[in-house]
N, C-alpha and C. Protein backbone atom coordinates (compact mmCIF):
# COMPACT_ATOMS: atom_id res chain seq x y z
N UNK A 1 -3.15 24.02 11.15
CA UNK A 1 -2.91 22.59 11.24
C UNK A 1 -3.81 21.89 10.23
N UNK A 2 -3.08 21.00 9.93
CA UNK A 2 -4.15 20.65 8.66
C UNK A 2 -4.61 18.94 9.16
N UNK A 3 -6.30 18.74 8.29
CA UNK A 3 -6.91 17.68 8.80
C UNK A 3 -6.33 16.46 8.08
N UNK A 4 -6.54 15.52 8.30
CA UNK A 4 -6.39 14.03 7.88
C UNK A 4 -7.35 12.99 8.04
N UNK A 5 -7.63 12.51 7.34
CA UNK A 5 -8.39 11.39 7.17
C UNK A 5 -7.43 10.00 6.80
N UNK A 6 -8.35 8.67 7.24
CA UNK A 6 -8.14 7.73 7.00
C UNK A 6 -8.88 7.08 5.86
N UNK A 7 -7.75 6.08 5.08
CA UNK A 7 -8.66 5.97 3.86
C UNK A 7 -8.57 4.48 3.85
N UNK A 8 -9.19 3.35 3.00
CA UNK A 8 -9.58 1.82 3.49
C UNK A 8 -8.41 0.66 3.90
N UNK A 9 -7.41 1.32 3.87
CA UNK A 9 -5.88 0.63 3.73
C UNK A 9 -5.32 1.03 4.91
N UNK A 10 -5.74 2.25 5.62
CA UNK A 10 -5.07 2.62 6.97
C UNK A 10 -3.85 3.85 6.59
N UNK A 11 -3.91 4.34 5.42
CA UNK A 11 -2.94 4.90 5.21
C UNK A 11 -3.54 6.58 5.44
N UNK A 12 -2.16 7.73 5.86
CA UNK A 12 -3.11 8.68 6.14
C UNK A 12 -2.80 9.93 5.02
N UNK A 13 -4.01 10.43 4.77
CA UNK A 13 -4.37 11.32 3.92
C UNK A 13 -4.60 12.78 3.99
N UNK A 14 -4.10 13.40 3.41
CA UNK A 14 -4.81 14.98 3.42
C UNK A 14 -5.92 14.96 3.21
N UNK A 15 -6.90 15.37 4.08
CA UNK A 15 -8.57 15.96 3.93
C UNK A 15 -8.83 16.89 3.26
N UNK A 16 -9.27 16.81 2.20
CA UNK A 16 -10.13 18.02 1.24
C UNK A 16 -10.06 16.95 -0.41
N UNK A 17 -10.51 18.11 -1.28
CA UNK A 17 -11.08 18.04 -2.25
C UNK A 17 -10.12 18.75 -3.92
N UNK A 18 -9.31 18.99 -2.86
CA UNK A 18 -8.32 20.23 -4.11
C UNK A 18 -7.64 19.70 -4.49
N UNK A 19 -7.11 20.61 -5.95
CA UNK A 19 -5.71 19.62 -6.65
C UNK A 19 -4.63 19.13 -5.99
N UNK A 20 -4.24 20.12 -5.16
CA UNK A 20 -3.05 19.81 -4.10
C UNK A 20 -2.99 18.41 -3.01
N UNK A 21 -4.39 18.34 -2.23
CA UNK A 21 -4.78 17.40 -1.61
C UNK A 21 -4.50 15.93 -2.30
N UNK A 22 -5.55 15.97 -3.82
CA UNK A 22 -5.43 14.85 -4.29
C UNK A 22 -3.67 14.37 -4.91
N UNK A 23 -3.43 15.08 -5.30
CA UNK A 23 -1.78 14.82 -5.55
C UNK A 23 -0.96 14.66 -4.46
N UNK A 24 -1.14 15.00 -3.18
CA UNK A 24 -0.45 14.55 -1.83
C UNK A 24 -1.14 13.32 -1.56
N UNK A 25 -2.14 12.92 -2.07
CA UNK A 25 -2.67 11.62 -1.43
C UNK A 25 -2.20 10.40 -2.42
N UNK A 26 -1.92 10.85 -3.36
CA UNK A 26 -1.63 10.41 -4.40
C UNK A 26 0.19 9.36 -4.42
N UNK A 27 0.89 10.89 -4.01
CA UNK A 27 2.04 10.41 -3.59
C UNK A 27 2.23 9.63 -2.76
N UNK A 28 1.63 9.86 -2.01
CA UNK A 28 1.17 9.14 -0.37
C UNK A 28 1.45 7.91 -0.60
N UNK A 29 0.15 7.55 -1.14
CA UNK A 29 -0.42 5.93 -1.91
C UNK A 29 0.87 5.37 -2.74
N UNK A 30 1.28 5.97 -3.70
CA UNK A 30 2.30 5.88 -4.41
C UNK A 30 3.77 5.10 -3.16
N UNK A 31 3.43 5.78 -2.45
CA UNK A 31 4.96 5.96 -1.83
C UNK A 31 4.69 4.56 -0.74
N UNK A 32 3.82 4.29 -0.17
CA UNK A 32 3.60 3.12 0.80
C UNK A 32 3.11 1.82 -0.50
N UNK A 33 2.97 1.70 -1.38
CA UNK A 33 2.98 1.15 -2.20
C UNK A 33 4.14 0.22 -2.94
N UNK A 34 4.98 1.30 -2.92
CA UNK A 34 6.60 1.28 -3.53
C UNK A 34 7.24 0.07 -2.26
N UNK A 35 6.60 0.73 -0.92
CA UNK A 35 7.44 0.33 0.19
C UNK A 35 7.33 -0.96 0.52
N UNK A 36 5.87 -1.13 0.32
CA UNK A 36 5.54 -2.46 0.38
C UNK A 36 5.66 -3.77 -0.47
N UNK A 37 5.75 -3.18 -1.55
CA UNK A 37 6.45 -4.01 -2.42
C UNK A 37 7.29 -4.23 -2.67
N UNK A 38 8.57 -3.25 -2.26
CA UNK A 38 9.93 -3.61 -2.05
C UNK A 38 10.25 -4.22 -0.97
N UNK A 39 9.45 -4.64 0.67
CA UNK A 39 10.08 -5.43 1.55
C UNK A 39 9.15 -6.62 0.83
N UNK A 40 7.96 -6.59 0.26
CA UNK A 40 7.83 -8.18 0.06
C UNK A 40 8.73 -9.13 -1.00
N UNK A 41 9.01 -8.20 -1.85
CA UNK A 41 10.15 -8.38 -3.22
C UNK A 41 11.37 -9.12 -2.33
N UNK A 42 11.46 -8.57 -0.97
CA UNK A 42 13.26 -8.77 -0.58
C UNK A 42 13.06 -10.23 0.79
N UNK A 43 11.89 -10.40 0.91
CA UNK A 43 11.41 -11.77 1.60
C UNK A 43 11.79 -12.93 0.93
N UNK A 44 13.17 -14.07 1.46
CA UNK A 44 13.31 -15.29 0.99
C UNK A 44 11.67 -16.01 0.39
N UNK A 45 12.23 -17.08 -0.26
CA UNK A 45 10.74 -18.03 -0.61
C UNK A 45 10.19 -18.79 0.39
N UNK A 46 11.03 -19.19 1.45
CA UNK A 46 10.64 -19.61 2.58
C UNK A 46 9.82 -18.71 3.49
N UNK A 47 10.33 -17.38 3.82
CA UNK A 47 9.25 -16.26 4.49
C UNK A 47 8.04 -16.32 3.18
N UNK A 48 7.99 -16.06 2.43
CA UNK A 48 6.87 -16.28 1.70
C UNK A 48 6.51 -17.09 1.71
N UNK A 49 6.61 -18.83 1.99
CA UNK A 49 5.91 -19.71 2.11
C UNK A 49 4.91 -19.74 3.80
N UNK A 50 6.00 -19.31 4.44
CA UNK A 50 5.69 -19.48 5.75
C UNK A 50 4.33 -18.20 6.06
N UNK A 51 4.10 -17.29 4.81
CA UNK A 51 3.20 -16.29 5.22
C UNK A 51 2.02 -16.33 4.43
N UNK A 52 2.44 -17.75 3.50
CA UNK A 52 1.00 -18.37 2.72
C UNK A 52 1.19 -17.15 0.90
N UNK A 53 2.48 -16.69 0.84
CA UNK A 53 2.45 -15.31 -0.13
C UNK A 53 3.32 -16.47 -1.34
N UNK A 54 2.30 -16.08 -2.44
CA UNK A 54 2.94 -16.68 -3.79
C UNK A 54 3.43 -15.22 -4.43
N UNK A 55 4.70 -15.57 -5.02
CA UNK A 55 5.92 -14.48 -4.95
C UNK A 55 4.76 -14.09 -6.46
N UNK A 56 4.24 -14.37 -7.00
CA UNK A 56 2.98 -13.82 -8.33
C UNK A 56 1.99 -13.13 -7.78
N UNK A 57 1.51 -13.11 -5.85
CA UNK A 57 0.71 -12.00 -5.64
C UNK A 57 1.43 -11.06 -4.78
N UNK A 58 2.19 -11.20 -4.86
CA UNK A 58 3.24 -10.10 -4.21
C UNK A 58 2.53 -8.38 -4.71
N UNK A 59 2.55 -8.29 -6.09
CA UNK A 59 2.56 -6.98 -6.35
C UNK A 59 0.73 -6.52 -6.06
N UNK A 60 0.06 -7.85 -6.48
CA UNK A 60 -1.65 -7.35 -5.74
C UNK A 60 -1.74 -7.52 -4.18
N UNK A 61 -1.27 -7.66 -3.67
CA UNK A 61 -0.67 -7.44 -1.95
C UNK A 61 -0.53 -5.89 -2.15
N UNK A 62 0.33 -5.60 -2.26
CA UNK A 62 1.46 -4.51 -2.16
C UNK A 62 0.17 -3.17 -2.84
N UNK A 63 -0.46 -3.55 -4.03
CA UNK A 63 -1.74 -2.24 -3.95
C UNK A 63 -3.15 -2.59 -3.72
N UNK A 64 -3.16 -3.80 -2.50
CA UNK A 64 -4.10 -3.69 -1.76
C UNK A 64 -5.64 -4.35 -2.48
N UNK A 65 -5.04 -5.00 -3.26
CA UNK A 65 -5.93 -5.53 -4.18
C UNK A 65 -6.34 -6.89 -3.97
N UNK A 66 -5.56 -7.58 -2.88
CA UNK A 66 -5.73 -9.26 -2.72
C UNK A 66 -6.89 -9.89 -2.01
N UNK A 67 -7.64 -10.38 -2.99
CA UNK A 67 -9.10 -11.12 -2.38
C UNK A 67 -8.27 -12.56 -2.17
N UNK A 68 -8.86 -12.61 -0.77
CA UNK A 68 -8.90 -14.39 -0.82
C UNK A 68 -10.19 -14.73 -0.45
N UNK A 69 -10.31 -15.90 -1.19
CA UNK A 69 -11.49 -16.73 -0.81
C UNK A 69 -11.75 -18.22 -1.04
């Protein structure tokens, strides 16, 4: 059975250190990335208004990159 870790986004990861690991985590990231930016992409401007989301930080949303302050 293999381990998993959690990494700062909540997303879950293969545990270790190997090429294999990092390229499954990789995809991983890749792949909830894709996902998330395709349901925020498909949100009217009104759901985006109503969730405070300017359709220009959509894609730093989506890789987890959005500071507010």
């Amino acid at each position: 059975m293999a381990d998993v870790t959690f990494n700062s986004i909540g997303a879950v990861a293969p545990a270790g250190n190997g090429f294999v690991a990092r390229v499954r985590t990789w995809m991983h990231n890749r792949a909830e990335y894709r996902r998330t930016l395709s349901e925020l992409r498909n949100l009217d401007r009104r759901t985006l208004d109503d969730l405070g989301i300017a359709p220009s930080d959509i894609e730093a949303i989506a890789r987890g990159r959005m500071v507010r302050g």
